[in-house]
PDB file of N, CA and C in Angstrom:
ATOM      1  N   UNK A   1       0.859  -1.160   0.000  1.00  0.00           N
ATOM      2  CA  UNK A   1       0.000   0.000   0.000  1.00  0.00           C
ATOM      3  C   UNK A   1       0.910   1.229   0.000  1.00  0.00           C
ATOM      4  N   UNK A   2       0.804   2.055  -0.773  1.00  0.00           N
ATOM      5  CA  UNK A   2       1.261   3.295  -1.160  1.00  0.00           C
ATOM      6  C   UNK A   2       0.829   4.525  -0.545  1.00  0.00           C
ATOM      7  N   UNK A   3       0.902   5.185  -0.328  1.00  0.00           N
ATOM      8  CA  UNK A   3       0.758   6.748   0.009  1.00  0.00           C
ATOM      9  C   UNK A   3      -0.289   6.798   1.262  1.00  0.00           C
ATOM     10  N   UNK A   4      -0.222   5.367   1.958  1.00  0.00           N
ATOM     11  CA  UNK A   4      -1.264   5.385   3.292  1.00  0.00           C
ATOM     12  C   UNK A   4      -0.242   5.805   4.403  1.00  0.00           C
ATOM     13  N   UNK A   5       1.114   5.620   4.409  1.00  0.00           N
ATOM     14  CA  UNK A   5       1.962   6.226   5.757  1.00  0.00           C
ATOM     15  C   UNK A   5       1.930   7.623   5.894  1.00  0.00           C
ATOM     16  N   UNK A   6       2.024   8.423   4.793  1.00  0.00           N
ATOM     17  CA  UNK A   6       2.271  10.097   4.559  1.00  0.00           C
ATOM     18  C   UNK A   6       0.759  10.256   5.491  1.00  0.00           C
ATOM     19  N   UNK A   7      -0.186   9.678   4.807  1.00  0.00           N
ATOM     20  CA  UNK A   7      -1.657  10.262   5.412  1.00  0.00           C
ATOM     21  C   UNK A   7      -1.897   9.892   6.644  1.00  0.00           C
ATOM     22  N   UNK A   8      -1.559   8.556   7.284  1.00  0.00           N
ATOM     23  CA  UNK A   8      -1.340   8.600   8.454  1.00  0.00           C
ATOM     24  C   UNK A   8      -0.538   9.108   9.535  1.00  0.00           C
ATOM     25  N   UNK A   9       0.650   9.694   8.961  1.00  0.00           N
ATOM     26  CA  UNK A   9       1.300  10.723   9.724  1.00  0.00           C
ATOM     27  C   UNK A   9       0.756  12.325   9.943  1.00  0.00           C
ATOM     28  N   UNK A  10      -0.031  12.621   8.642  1.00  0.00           N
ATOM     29  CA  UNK A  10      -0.436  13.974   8.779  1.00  0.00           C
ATOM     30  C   UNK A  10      -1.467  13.928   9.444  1.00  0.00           C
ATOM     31  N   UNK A  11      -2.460  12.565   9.636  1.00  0.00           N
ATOM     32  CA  UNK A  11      -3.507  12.738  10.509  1.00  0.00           C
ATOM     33  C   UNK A  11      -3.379  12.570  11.853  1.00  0.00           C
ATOM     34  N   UNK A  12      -2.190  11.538  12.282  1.00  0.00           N
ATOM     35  CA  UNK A  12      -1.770  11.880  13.652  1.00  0.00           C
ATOM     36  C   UNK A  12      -1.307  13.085  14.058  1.00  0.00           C
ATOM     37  N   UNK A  13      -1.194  14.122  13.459  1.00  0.00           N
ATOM     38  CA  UNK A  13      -0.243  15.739  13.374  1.00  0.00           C
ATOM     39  C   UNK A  13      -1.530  16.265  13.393  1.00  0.00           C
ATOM     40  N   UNK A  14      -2.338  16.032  13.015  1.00  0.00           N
ATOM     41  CA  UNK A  14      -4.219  16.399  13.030  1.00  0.00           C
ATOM     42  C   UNK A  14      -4.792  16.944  11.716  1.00  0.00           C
ATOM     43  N   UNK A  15      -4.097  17.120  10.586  1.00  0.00           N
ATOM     44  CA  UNK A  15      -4.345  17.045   9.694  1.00  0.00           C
ATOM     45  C   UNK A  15      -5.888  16.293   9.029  1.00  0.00           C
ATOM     46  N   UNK A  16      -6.285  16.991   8.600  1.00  0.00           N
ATOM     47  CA  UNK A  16      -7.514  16.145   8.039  1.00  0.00           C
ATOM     48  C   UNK A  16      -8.341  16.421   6.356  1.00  0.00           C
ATOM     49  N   UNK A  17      -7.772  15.612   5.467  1.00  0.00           N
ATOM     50  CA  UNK A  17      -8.105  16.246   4.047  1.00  0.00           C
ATOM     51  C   UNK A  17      -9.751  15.929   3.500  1.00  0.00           C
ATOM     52  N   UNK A  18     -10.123  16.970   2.828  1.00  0.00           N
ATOM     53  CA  UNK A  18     -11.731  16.961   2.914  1.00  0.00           C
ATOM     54  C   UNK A  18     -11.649  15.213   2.182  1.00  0.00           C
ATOM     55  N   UNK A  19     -11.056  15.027   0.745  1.00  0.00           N
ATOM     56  CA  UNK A  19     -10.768  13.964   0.170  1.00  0.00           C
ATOM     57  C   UNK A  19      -9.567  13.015   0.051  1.00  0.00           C
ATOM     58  N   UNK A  20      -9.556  11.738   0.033  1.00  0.00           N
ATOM     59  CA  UNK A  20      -8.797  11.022  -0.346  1.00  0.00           C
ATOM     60  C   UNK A  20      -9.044   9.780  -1.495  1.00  0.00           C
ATOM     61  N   UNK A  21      -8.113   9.705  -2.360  1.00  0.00           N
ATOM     62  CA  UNK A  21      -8.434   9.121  -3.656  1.00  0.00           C
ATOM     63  C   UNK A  21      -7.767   7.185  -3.251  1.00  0.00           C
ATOM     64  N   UNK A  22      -8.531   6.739  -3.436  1.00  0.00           N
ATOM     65  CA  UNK A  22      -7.970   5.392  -3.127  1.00  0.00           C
ATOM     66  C   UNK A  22      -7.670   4.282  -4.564  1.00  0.00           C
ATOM     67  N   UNK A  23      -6.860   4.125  -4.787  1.00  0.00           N
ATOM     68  CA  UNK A  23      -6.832   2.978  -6.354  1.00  0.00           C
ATOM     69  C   UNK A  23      -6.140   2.210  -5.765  1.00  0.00           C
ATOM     70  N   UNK A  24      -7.200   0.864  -6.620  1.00  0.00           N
ATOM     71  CA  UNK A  24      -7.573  -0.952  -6.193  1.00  0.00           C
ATOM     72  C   UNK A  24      -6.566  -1.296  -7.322  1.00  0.00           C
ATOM     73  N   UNK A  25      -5.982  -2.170  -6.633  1.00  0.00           N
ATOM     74  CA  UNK A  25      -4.970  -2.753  -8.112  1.00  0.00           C
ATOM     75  C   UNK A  25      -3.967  -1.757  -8.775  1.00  0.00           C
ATOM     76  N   UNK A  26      -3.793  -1.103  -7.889  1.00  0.00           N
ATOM     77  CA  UNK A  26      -2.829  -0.153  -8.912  1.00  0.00           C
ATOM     78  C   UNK A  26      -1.507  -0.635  -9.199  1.00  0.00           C
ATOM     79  N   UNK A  27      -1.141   0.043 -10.294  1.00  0.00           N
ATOM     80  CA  UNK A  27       0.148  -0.605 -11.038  1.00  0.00           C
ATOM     81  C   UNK A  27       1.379   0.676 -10.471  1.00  0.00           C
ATOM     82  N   UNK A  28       1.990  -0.314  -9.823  1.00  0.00           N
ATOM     83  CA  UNK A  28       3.197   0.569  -9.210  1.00  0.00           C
ATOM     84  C   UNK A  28       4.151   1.145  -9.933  1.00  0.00           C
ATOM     85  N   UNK A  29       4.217   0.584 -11.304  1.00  0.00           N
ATOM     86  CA  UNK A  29       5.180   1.489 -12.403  1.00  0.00           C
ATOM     87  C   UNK A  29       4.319   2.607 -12.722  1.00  0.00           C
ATOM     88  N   UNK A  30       3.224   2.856 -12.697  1.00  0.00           N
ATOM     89  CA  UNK A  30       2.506   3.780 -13.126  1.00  0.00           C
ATOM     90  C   UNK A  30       3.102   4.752 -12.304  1.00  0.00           C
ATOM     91  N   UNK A  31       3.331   5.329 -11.459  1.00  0.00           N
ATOM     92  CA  UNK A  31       3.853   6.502 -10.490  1.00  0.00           C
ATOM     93  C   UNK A  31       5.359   6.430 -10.323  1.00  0.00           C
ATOM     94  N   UNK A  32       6.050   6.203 -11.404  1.00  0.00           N
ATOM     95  CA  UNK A  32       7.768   6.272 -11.906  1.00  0.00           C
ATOM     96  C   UNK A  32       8.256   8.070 -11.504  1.00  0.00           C
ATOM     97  N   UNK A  33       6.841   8.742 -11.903  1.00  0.00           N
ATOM     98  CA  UNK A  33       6.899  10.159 -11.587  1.00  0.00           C
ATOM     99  C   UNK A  33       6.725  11.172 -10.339  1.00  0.00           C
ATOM    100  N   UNK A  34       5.501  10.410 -10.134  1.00  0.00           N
ATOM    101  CA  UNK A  34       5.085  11.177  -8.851  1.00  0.00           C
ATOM    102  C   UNK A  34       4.751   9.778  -7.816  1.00  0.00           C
ATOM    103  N   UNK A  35       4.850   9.806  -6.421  1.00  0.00           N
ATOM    104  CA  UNK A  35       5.181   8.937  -5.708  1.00  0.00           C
ATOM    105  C   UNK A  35       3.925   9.268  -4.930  1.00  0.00           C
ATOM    106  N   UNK A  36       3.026   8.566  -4.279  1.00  0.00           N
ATOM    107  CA  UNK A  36       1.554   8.546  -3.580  1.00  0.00           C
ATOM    108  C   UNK A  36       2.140   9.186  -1.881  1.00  0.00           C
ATOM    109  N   UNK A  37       3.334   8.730  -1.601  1.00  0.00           N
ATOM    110  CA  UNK A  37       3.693   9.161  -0.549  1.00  0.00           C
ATOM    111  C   UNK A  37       4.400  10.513   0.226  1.00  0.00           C
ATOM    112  N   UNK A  38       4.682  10.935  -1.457  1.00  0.00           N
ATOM    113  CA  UNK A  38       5.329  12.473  -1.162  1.00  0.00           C
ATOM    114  C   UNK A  38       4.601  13.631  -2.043  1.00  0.00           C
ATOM    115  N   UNK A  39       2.607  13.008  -2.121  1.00  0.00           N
ATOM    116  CA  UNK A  39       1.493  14.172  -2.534  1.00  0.00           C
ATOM    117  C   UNK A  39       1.409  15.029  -1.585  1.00  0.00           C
ATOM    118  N   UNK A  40       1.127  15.000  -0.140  1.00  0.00           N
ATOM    119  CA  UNK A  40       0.842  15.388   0.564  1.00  0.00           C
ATOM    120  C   UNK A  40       1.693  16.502   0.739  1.00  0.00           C
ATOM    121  N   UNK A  41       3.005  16.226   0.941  1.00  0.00           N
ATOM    122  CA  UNK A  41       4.083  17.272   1.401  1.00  0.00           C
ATOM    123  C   UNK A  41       4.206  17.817   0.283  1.00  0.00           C
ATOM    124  N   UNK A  42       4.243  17.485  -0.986  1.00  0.00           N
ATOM    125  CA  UNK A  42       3.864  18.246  -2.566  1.00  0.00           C
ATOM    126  C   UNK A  42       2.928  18.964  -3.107  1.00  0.00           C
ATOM    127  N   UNK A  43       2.003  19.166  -2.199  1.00  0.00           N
ATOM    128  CA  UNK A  43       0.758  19.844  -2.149  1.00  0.00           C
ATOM    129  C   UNK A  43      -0.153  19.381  -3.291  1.00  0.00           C
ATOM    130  N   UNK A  44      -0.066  17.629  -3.303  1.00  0.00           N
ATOM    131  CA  UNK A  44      -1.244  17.429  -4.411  1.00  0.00           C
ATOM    132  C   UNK A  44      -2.587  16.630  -3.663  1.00  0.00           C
ATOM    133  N   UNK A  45      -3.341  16.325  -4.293  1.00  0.00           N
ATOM    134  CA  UNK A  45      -4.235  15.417  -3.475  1.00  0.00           C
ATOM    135  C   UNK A  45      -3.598  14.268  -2.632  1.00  0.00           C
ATOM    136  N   UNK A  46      -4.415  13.784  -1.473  1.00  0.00           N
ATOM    137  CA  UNK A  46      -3.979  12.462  -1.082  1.00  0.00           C
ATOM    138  C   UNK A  46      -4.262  10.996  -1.708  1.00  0.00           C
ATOM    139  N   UNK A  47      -3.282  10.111  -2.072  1.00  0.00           N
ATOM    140  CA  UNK A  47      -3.498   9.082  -2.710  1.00  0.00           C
ATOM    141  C   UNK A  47      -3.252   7.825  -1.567  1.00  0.00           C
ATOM    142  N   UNK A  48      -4.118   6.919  -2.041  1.00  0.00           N
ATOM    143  CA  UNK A  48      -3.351   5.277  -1.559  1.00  0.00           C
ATOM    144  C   UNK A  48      -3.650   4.841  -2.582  1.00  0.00           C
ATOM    145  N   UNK A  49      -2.220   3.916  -3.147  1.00  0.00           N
ATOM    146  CA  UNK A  49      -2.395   2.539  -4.105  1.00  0.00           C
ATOM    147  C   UNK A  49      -2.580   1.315  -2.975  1.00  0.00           C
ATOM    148  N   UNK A  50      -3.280   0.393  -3.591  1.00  0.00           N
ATOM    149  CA  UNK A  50      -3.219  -0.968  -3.102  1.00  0.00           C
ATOM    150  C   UNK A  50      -2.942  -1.476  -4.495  1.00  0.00           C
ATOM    151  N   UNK A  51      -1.982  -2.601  -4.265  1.00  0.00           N
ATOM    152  CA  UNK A  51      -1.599  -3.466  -5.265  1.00  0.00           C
ATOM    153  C   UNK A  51      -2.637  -4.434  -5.253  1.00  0.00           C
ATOM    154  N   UNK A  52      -2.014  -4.945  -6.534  1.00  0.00           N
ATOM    155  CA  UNK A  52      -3.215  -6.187  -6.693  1.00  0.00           C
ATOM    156  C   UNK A  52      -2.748  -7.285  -5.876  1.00  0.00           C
ATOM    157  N   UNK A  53      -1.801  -7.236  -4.931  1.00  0.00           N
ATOM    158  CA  UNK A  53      -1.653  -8.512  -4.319  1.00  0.00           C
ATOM    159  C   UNK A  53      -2.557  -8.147  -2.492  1.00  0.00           C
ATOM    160  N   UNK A  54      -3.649  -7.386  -2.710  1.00  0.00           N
ATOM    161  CA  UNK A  54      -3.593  -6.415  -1.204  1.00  0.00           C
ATOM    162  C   UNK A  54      -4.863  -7.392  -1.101  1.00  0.00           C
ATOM    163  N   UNK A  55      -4.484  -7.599   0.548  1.00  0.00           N
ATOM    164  CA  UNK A  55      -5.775  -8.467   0.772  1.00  0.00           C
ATOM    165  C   UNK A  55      -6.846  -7.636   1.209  1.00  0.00           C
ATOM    166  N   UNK A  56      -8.193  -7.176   1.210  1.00  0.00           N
ATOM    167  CA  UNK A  56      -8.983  -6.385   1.633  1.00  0.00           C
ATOM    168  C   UNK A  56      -9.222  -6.481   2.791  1.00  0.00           C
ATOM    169  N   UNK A  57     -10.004  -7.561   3.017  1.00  0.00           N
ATOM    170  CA  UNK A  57     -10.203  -7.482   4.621  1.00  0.00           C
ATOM    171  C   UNK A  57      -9.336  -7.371   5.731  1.00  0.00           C
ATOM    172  N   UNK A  58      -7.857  -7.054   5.495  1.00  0.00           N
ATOM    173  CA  UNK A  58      -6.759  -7.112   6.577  1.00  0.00           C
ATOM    174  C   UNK A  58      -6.138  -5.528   6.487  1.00  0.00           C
ATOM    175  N   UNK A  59      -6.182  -5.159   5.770  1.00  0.00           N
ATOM    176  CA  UNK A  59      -6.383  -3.534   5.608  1.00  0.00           C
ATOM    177  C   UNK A  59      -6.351  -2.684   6.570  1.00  0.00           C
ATOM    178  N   UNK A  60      -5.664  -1.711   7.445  1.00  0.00           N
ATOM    179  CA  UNK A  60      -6.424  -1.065   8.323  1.00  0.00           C
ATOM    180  C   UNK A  60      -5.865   0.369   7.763  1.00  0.00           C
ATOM    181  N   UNK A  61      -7.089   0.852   7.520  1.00  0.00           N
ATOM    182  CA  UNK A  61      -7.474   1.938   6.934  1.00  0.00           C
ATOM    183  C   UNK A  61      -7.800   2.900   7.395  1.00  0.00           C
ATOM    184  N   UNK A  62      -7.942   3.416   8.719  1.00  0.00           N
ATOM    185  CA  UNK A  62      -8.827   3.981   9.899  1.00  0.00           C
ATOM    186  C   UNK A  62      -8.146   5.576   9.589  1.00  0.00           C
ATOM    187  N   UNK A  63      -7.133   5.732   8.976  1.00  0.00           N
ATOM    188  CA  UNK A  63      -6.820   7.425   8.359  1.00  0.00           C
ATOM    189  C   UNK A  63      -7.949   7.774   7.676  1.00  0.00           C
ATOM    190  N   UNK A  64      -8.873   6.812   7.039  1.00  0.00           N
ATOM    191  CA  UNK A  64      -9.713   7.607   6.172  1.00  0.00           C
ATOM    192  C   UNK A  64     -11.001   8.437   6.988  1.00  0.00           C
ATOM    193  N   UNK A  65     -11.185   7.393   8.244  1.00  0.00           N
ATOM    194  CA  UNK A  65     -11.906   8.265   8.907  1.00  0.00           C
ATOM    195  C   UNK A  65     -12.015   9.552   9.170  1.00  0.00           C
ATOM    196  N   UNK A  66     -13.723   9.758   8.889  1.00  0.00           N
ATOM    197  CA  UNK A  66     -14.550  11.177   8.496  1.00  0.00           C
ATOM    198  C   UNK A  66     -13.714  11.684   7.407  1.00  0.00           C
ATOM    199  N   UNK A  67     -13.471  10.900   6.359  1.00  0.00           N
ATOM    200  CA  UNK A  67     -12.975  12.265   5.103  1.00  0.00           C
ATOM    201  C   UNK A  67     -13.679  11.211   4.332  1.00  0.00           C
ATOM    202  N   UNK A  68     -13.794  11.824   3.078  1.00  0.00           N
ATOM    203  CA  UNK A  68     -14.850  11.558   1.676  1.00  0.00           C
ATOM    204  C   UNK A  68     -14.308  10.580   1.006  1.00  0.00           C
ATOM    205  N   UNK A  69     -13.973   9.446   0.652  1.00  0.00           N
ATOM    206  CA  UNK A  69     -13.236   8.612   0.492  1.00  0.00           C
ATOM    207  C   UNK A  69     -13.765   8.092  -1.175  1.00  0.00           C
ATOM    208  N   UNK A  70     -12.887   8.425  -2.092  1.00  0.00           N
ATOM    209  CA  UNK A  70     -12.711   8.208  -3.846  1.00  0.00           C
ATOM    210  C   UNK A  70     -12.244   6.482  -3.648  1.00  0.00           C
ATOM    211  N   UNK A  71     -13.046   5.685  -3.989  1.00  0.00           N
ATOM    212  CA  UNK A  71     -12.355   4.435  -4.711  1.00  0.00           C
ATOM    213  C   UNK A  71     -12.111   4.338  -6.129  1.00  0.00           C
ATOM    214  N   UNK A  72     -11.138   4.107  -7.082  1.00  0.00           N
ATOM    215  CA  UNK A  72     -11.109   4.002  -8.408  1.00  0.00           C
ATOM    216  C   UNK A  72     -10.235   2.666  -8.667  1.00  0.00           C
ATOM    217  N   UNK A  73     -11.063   1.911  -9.695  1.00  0.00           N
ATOM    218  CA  UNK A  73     -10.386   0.450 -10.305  1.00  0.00           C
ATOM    219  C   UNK A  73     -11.197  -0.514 -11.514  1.00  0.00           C
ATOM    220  N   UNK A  74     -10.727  -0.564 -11.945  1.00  0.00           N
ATOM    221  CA  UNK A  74     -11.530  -1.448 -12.853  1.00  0.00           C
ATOM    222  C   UNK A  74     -12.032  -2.842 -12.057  1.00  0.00           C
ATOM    223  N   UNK A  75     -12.035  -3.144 -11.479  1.00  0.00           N
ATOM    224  CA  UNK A  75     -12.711  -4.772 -10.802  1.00  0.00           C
ATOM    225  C   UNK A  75     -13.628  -4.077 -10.337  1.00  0.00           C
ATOM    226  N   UNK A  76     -14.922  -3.921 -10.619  1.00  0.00           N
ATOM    227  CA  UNK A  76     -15.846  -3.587  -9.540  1.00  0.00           C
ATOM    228  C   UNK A  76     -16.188  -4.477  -8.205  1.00  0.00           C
ATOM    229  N   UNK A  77     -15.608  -5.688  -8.463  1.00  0.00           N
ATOM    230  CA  UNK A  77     -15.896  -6.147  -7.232  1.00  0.00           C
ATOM    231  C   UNK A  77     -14.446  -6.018  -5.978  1.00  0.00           C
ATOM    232  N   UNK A  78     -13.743  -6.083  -6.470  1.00  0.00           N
ATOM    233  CA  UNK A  78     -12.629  -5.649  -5.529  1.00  0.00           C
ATOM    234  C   UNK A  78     -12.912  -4.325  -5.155  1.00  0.00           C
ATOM    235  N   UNK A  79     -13.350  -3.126  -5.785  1.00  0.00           N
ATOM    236  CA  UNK A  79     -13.492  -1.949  -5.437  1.00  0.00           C
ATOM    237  C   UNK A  79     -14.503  -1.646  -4.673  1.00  0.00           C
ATOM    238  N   UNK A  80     -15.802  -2.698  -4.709  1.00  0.00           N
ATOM    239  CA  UNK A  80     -16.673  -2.839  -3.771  1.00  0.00           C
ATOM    240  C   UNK A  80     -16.491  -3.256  -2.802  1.00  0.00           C
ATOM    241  N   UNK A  81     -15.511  -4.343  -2.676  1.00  0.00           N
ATOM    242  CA  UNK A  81     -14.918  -4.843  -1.514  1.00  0.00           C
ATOM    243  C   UNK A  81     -14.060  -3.746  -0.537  1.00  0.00           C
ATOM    244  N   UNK A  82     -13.164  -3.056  -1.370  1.00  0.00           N
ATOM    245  CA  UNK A  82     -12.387  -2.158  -0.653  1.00  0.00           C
ATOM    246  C   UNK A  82     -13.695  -0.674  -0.160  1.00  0.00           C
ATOM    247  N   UNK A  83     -14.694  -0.837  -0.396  1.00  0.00           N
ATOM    248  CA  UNK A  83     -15.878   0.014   0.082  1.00  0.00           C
ATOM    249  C   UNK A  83     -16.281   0.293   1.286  1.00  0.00           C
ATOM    250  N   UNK A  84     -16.636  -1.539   1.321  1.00  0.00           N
ATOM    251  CA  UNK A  84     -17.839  -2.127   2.493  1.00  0.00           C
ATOM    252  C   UNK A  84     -16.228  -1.612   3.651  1.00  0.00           C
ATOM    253  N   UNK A  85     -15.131  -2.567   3.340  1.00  0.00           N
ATOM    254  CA  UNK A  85     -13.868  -2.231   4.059  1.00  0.00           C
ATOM    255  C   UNK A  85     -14.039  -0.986   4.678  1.00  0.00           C
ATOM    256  N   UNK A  86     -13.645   0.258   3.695  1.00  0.00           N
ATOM    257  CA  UNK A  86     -13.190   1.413   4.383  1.00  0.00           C
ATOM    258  C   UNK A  86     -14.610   2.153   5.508  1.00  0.00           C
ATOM    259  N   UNK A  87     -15.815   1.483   5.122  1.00  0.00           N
ATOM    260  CA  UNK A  87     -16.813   1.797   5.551  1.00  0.00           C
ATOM    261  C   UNK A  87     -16.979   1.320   7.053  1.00  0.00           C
ATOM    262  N   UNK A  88     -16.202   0.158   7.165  1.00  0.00           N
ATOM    263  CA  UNK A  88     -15.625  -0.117   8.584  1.00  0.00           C
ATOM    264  C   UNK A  88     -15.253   1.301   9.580  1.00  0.00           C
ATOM    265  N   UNK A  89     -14.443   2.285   8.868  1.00  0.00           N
ATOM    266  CA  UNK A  89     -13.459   2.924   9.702  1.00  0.00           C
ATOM    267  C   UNK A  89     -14.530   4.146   9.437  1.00  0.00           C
ATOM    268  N   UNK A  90     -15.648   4.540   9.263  1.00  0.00           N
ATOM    269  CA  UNK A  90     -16.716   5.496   9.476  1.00  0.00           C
ATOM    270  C   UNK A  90     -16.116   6.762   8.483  1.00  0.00           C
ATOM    271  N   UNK A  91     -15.981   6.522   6.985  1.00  0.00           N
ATOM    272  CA  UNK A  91     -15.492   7.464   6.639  1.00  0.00           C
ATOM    273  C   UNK A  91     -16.788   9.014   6.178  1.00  0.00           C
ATOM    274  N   UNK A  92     -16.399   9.784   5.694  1.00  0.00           N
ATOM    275  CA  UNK A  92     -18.034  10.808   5.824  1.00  0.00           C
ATOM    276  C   UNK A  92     -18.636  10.322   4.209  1.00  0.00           C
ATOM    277  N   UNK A  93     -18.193   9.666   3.543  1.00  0.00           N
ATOM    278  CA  UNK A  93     -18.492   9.203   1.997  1.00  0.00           C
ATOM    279  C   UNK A  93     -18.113   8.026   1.617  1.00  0.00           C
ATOM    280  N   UNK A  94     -18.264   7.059   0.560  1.00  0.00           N
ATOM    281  CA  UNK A  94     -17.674   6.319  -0.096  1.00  0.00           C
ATOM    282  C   UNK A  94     -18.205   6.179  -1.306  1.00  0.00           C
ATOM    283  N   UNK A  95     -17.102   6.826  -2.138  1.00  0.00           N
ATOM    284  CA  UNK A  95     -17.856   7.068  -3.928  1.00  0.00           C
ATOM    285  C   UNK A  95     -16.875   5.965  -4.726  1.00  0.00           C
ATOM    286  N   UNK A  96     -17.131   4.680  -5.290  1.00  0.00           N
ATOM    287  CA  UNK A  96     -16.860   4.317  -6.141  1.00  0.00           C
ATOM    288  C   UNK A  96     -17.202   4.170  -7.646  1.00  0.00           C
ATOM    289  N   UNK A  97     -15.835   4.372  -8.129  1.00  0.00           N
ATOM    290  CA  UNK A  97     -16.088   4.487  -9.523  1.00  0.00           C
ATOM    291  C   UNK A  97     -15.020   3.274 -10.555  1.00  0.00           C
ATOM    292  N   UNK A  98     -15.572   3.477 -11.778  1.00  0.00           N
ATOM    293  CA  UNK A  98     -14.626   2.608 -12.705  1.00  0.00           C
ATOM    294  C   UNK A  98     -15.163   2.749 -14.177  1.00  0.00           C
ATOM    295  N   UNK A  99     -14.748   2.266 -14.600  1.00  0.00           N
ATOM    296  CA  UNK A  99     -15.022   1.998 -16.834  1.00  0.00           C
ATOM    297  C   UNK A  99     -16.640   1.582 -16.149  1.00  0.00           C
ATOM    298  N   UNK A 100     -17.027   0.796 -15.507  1.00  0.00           N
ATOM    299  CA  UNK A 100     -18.122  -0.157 -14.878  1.00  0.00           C
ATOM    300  C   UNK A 100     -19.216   0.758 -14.887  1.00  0.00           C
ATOM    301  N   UNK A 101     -18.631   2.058 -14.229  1.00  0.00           N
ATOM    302  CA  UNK A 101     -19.472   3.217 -13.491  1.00  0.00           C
ATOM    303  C   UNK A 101     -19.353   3.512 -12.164  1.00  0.00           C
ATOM    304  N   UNK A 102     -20.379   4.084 -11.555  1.00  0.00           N
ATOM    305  CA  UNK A 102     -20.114   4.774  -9.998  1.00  0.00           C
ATOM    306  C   UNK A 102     -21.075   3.868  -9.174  1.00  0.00           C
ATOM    307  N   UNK A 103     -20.997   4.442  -8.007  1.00  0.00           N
ATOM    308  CA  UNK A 103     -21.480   3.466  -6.640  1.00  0.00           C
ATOM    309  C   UNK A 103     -21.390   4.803  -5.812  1.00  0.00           C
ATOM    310  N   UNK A 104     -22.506   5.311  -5.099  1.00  0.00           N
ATOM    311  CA  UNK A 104     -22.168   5.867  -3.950  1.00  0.00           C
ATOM    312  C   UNK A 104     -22.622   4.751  -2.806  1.00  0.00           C
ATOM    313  N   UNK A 105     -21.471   4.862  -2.332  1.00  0.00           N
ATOM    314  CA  UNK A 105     -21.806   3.801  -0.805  1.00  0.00           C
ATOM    315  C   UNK A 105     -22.508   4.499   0.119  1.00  0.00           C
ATOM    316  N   UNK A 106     -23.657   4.182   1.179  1.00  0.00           N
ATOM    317  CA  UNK A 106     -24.545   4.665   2.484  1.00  0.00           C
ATOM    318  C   UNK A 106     -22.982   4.255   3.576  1.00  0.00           C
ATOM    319  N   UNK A 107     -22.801   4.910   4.284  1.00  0.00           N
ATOM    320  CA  UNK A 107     -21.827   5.211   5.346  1.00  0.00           C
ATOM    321  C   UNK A 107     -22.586   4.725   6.496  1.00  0.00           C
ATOM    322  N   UNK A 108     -21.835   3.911   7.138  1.00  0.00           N
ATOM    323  CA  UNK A 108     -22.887   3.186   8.401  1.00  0.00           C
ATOM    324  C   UNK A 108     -22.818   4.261   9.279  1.00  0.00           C
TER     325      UNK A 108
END
């Protein structure tokens, strides 16, 4: 998992970003340029990659709590999975999207 330590450090510092963009399966050569872990201090959005080897349910995700939480991936069902997941940690949204289409998730 990619760019989840930066966000968990800025949220222990109390930091709290209205959004965070989450991509399922992401391809780690894809960010040769820009690195998910040094957006934050770069002043771009916050990212997490999960690779495709990321198990969902073992995840702990609990930075996303109360912020608006972006899923993007082509598997809709892994991305649904990583949903119900982050929906665990009470985030204030969960919008998934893909080629598939969108999903707004109900926030327990």
């Amino acid at each position: 998992m990619k760019g989840y330590q930066s966000l968990l450090n800025a949220r222990m510092k109390g930091y709290k970003p209205l959004d965070v963009w989450v991509f399922v399966d992401a391809d780690p050569h894809e960010g040769h340029f820009i690195d998910p872990e040094n957006n934050l201090h770069d002043g771009y959005m916050a990212e997490v990659w999960l690779p495709e080897n990321s198990v969902i349910g073992t995840l702990d995700l609990r930075a996303l709590h109360g912020v608006t939480t972006h899923i993007i991936g082509d598997n809709k069902n892994r991305v649904l999975q990583t949903g119900k997941r982050i929906q665990q940690f009470k985030p204030a949204k969960v919008i998934c999207s893909g080629d598939w289409g969108i999903d707004t998730m109900e926030t327990i």
